[in-house]
N, C-alpha and C. Protein backbone atom coordinates (compact mmCIF):
# COMPACT_ATOMS: atom_id res chain seq x y z
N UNK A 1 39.22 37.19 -1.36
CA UNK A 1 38.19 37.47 -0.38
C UNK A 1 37.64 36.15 0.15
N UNK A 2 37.81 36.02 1.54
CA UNK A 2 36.98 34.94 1.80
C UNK A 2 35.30 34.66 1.75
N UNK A 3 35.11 33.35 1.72
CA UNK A 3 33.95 33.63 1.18
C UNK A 3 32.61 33.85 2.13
N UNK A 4 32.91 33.52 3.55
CA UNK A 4 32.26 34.47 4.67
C UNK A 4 31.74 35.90 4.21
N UNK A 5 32.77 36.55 4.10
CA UNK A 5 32.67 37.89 3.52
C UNK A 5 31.87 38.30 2.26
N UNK A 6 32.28 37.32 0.91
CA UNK A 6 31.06 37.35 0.17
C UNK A 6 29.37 37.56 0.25
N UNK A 7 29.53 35.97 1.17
CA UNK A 7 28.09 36.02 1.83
C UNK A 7 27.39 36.81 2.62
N UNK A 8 28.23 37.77 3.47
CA UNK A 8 27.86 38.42 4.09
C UNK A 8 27.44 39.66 3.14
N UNK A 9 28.32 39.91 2.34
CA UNK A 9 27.65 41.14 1.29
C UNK A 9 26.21 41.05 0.57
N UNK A 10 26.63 39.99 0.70
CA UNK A 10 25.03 39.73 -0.60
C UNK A 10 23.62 38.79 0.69
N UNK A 11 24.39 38.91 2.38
CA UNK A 11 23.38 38.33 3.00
C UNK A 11 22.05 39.12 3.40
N UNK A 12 22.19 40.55 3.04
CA UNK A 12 20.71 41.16 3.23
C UNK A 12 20.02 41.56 1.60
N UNK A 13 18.88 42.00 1.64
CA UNK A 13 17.92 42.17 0.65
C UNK A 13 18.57 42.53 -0.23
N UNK A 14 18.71 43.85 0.25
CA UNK A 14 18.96 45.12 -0.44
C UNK A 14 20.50 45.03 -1.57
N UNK A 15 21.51 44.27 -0.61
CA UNK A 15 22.91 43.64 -1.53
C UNK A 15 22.47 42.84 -2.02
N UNK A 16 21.85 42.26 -2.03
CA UNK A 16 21.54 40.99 -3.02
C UNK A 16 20.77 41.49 -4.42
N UNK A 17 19.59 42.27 -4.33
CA UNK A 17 18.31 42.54 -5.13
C UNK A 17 19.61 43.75 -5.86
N UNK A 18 20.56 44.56 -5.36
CA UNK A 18 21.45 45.30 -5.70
C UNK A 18 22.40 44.67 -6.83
N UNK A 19 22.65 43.60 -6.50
CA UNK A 19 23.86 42.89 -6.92
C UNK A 19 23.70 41.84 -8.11
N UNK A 20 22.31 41.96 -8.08
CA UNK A 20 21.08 41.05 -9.09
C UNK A 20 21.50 42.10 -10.41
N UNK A 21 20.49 43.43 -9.80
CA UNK A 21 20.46 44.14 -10.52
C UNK A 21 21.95 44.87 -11.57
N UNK A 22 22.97 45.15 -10.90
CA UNK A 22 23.92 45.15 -11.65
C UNK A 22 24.17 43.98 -12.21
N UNK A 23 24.29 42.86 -12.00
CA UNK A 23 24.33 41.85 -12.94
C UNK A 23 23.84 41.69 -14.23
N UNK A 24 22.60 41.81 -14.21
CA UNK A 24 21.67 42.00 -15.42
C UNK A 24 21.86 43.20 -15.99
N UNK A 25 22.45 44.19 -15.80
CA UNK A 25 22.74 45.08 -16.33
C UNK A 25 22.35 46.86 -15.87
N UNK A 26 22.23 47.55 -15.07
CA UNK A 26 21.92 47.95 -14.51
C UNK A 26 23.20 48.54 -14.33
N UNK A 27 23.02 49.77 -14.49
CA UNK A 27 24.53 50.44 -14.31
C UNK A 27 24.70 51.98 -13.34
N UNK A 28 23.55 52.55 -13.13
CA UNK A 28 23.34 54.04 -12.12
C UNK A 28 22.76 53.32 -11.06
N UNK A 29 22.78 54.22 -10.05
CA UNK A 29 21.72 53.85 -8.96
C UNK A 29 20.81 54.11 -8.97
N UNK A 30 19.93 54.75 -10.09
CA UNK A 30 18.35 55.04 -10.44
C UNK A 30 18.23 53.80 -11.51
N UNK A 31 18.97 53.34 -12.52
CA UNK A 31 18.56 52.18 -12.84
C UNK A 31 18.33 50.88 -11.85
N UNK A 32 18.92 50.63 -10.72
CA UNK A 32 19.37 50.03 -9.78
C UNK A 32 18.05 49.78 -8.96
N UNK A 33 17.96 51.03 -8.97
CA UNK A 33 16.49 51.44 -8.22
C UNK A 33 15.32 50.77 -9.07
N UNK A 34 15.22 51.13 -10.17
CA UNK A 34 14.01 50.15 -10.92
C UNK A 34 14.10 49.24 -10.79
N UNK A 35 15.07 48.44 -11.26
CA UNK A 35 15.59 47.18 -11.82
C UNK A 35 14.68 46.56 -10.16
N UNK A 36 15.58 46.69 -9.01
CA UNK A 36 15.30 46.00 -8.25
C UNK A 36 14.03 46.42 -7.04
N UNK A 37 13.63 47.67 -7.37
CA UNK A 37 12.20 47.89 -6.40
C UNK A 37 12.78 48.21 -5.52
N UNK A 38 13.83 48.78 -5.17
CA UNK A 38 14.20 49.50 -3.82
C UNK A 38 14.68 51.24 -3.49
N UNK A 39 14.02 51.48 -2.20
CA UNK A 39 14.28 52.99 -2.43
C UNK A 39 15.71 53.46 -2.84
N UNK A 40 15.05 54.57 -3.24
CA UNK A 40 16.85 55.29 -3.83
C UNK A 40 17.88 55.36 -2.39
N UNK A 41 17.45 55.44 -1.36
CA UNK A 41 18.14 55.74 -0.24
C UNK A 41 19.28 54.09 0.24
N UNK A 42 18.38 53.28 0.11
CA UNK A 42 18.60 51.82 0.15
C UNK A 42 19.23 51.29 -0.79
N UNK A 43 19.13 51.52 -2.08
CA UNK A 43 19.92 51.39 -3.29
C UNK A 43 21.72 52.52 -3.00
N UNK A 44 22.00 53.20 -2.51
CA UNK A 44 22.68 53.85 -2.80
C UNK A 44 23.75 53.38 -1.64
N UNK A 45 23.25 52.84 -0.35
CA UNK A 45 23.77 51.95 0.33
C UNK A 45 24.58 51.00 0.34
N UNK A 46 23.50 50.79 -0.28
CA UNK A 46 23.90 48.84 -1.11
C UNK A 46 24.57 48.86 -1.94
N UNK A 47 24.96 50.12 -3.07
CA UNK A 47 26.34 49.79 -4.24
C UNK A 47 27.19 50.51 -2.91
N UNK A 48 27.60 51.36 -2.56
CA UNK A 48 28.66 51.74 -1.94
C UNK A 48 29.07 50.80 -0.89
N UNK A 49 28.38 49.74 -0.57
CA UNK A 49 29.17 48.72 0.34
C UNK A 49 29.68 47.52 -0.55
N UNK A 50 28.38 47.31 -1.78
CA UNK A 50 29.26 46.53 -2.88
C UNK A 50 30.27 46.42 -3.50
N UNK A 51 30.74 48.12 -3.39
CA UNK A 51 32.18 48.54 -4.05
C UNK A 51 33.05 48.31 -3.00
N UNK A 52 32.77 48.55 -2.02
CA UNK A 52 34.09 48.86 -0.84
C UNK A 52 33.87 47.36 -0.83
N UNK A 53 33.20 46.11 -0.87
CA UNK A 53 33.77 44.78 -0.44
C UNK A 53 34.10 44.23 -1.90
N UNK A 54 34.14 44.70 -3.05
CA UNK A 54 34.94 44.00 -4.38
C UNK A 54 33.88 43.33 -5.36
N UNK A 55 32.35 43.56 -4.63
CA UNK A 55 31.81 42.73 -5.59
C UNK A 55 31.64 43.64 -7.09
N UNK A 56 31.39 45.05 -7.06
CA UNK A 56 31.13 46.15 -7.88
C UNK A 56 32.06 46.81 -8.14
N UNK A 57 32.32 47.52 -9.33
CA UNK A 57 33.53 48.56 -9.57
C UNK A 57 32.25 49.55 -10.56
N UNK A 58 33.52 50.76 -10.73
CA UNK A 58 32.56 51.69 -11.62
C UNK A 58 33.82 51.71 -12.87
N UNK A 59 33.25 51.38 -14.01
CA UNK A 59 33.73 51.54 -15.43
C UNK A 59 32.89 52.73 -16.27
N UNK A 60 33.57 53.85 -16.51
CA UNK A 60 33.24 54.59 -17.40
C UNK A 60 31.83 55.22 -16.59
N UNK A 61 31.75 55.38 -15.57
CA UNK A 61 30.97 55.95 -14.93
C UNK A 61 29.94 55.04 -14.66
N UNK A 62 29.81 53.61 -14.99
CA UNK A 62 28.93 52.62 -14.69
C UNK A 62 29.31 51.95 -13.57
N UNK A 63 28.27 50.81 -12.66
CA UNK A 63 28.65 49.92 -12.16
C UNK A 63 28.78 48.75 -12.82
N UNK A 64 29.85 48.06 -12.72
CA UNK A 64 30.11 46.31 -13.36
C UNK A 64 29.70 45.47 -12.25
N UNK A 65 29.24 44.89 -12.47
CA UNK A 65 29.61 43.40 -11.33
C UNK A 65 31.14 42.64 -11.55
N UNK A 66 31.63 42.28 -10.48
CA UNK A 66 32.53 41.99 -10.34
C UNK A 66 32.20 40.38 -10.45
N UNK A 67 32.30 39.40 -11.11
CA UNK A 67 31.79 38.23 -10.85
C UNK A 67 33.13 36.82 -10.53
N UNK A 68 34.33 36.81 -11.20
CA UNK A 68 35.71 36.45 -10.72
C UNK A 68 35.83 36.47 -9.23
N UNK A 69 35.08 37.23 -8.52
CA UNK A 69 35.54 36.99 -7.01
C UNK A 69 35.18 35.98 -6.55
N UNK A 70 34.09 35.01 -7.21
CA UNK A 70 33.81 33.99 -6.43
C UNK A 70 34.05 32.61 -6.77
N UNK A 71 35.03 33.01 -7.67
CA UNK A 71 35.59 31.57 -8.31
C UNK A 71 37.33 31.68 -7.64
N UNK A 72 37.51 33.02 -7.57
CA UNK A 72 38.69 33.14 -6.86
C UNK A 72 38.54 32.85 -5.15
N UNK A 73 37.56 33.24 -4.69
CA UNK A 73 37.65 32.49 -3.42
C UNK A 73 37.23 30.94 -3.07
N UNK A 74 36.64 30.39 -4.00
CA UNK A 74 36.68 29.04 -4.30
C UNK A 74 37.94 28.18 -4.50
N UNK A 75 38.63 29.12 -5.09
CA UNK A 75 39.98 28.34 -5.09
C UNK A 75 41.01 28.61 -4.29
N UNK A 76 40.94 29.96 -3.75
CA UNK A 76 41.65 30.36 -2.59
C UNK A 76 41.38 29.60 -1.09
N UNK A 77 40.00 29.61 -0.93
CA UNK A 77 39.82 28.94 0.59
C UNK A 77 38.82 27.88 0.29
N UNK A 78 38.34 27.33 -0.99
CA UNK A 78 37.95 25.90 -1.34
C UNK A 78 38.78 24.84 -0.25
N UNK A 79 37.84 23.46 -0.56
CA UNK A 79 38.39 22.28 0.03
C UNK A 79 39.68 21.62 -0.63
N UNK A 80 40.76 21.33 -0.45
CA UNK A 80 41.66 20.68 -0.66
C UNK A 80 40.76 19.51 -1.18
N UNK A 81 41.57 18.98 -3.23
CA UNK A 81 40.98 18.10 -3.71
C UNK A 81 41.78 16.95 -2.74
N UNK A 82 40.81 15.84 -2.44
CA UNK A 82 41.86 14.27 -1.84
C UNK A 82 42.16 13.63 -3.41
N UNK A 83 43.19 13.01 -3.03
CA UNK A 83 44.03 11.84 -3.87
C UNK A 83 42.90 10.96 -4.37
N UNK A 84 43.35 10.70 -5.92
CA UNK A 84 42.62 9.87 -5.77
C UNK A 84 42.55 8.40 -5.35
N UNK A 85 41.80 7.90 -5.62
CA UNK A 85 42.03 6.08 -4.89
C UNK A 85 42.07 5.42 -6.03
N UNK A 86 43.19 4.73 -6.01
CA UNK A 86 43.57 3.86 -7.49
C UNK A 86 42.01 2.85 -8.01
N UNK A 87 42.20 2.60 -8.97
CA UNK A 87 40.59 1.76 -8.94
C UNK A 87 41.20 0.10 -8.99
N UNK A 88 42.77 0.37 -9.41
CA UNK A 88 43.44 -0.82 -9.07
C UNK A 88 45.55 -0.81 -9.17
N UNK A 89 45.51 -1.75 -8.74
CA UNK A 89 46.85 -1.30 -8.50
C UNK A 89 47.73 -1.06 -9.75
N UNK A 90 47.78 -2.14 -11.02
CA UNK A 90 47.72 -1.74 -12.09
C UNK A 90 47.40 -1.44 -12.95
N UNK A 91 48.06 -0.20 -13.23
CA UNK A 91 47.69 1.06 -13.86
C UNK A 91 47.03 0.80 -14.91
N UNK A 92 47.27 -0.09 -15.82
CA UNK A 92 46.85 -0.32 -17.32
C UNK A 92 45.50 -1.11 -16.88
N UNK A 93 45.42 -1.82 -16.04
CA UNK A 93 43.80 -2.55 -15.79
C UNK A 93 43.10 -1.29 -15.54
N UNK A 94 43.43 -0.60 -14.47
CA UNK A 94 42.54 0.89 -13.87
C UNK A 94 42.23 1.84 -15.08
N UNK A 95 43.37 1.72 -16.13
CA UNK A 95 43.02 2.83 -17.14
C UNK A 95 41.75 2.38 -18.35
N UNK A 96 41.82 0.65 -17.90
CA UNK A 96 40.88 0.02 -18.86
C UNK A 96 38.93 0.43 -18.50
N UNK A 97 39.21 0.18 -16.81
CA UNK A 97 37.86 0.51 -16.15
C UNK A 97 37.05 2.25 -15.97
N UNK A 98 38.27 2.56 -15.84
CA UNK A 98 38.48 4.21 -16.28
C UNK A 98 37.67 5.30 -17.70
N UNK A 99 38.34 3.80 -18.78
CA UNK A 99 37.50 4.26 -20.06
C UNK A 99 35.91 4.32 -20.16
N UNK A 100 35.00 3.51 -19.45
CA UNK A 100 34.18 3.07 -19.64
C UNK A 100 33.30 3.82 -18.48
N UNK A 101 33.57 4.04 -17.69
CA UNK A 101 32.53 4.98 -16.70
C UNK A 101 34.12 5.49 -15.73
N UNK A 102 33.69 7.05 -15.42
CA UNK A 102 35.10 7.48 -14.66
C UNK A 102 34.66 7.43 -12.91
N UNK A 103 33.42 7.31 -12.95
CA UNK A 103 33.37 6.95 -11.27
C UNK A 103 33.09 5.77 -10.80
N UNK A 104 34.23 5.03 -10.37
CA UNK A 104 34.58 3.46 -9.99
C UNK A 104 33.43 3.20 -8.83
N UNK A 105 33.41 4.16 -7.97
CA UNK A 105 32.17 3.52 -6.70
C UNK A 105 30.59 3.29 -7.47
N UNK A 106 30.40 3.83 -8.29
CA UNK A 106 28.88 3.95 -9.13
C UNK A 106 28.81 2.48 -9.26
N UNK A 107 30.11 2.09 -10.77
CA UNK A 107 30.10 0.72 -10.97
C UNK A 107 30.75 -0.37 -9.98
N UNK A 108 31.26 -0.21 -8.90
CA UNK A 108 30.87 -1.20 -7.95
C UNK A 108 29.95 -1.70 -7.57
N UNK A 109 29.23 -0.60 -7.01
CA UNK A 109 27.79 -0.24 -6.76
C UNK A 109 26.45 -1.67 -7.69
N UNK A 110 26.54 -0.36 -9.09
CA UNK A 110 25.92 -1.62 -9.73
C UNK A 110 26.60 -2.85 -10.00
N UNK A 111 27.46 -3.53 -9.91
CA UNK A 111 27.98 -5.14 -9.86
C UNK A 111 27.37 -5.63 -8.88
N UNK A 112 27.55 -5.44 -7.30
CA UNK A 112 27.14 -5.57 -6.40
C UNK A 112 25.32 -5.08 -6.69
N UNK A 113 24.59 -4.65 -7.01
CA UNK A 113 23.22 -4.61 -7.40
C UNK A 113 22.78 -5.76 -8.41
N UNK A 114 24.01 -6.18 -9.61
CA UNK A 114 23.37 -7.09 -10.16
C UNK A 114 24.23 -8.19 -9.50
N UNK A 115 24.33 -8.27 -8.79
CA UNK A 115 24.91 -10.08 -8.04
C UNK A 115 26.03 -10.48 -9.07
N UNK A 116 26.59 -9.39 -9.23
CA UNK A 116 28.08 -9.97 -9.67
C UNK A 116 29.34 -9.42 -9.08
N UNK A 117 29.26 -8.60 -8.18
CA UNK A 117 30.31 -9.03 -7.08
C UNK A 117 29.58 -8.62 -5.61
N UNK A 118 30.52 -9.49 -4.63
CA UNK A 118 29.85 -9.07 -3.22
C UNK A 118 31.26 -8.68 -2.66
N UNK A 119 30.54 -8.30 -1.13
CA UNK A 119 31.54 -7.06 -0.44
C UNK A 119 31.46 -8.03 0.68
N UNK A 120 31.85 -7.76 1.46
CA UNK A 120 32.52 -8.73 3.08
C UNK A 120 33.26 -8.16 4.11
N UNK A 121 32.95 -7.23 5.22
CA UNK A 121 33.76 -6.31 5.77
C UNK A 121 35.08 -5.77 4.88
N UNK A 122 34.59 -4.85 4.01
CA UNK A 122 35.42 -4.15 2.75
C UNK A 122 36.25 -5.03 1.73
N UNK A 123 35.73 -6.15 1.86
CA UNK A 123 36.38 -6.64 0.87
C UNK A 123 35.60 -7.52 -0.92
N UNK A 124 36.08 -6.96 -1.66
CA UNK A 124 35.07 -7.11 -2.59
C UNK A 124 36.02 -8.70 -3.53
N UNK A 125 34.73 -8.91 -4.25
CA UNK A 125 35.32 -10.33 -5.00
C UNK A 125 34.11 -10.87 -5.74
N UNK A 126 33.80 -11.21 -7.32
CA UNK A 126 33.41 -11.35 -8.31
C UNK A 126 32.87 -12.40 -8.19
N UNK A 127 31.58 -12.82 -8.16
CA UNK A 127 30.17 -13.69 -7.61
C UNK A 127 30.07 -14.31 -8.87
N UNK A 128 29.12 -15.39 -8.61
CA UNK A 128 28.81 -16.22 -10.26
C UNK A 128 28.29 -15.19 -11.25
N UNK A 129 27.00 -14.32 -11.36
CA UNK A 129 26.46 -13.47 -12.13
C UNK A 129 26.03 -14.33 -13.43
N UNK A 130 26.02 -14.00 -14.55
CA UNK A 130 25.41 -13.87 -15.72
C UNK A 130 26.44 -14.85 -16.94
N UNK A 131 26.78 -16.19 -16.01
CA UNK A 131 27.67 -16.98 -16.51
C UNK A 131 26.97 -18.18 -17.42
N UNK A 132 26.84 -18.39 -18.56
CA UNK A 132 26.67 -19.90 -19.22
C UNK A 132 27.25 -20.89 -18.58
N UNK A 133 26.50 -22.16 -17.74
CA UNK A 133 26.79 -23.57 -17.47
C UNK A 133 26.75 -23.90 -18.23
């Protein structure tokens, strides 16, 4: 399911405060009705469009929430992960910087904060810093 469609199920009150409520447990449409403060007329709405779009099923005469649909459309129409960017060309140096914090822009970041390396229209290179004369 795309996830337009998700959102759109759960984009008015009534699917949402509906969809709450089966979540937490809530399994008739008179529990449904307490749980979430909405008329029985409005409640009865709101699961029968929940079912027909996948978020709800009925087990054993209950409603479930369906909650897998939105990790499945996350990965169905999610962003393509990018490559990553080497942190250096060899591998065994990159796997060394790697060990020690896994997001390389952070610790650029701070080097360049403590004046131990500077940048130069994208180009970076290791400043005096915190050296014994």
């Amino acid at each position: 399911m795309r996830p337009e469609a998700l959102c759109g199920l759960l984009a008015e009150e009534e699917g949402l405060r509906g969809y709450a409520a089966v979540l937490l447990g809530a399994g008739t449409p008179s529990e449904v009705a307490a749980r979430s403060r909405l008329p029985a007329r409005d409640v009865v709405i709101a699961l029968r469009r929940l079912e027909t779009g996948g978020l709800l099923s009925i087990v054993d005469g209950r409603y479930v929430a369906e909650t897998g649909v939105f990790k499945d459309a996350v990965r169905e129409y999610g962003p393509e992960a990018t490559p990553e960017e080497p942190l250096e060309p060899d591998r065994q140096r990159a796997a060394i910087l790697r060990a020690w914090y896994d997001d390389y822009l952070t610790v650029r970041r701070y080097l360049i904060d403590e004046d131990l390396m500077d940048r130069d229209q994208g180009v970076y290179w290791r400043t005096g810093g915190y050296v014994e004369l």
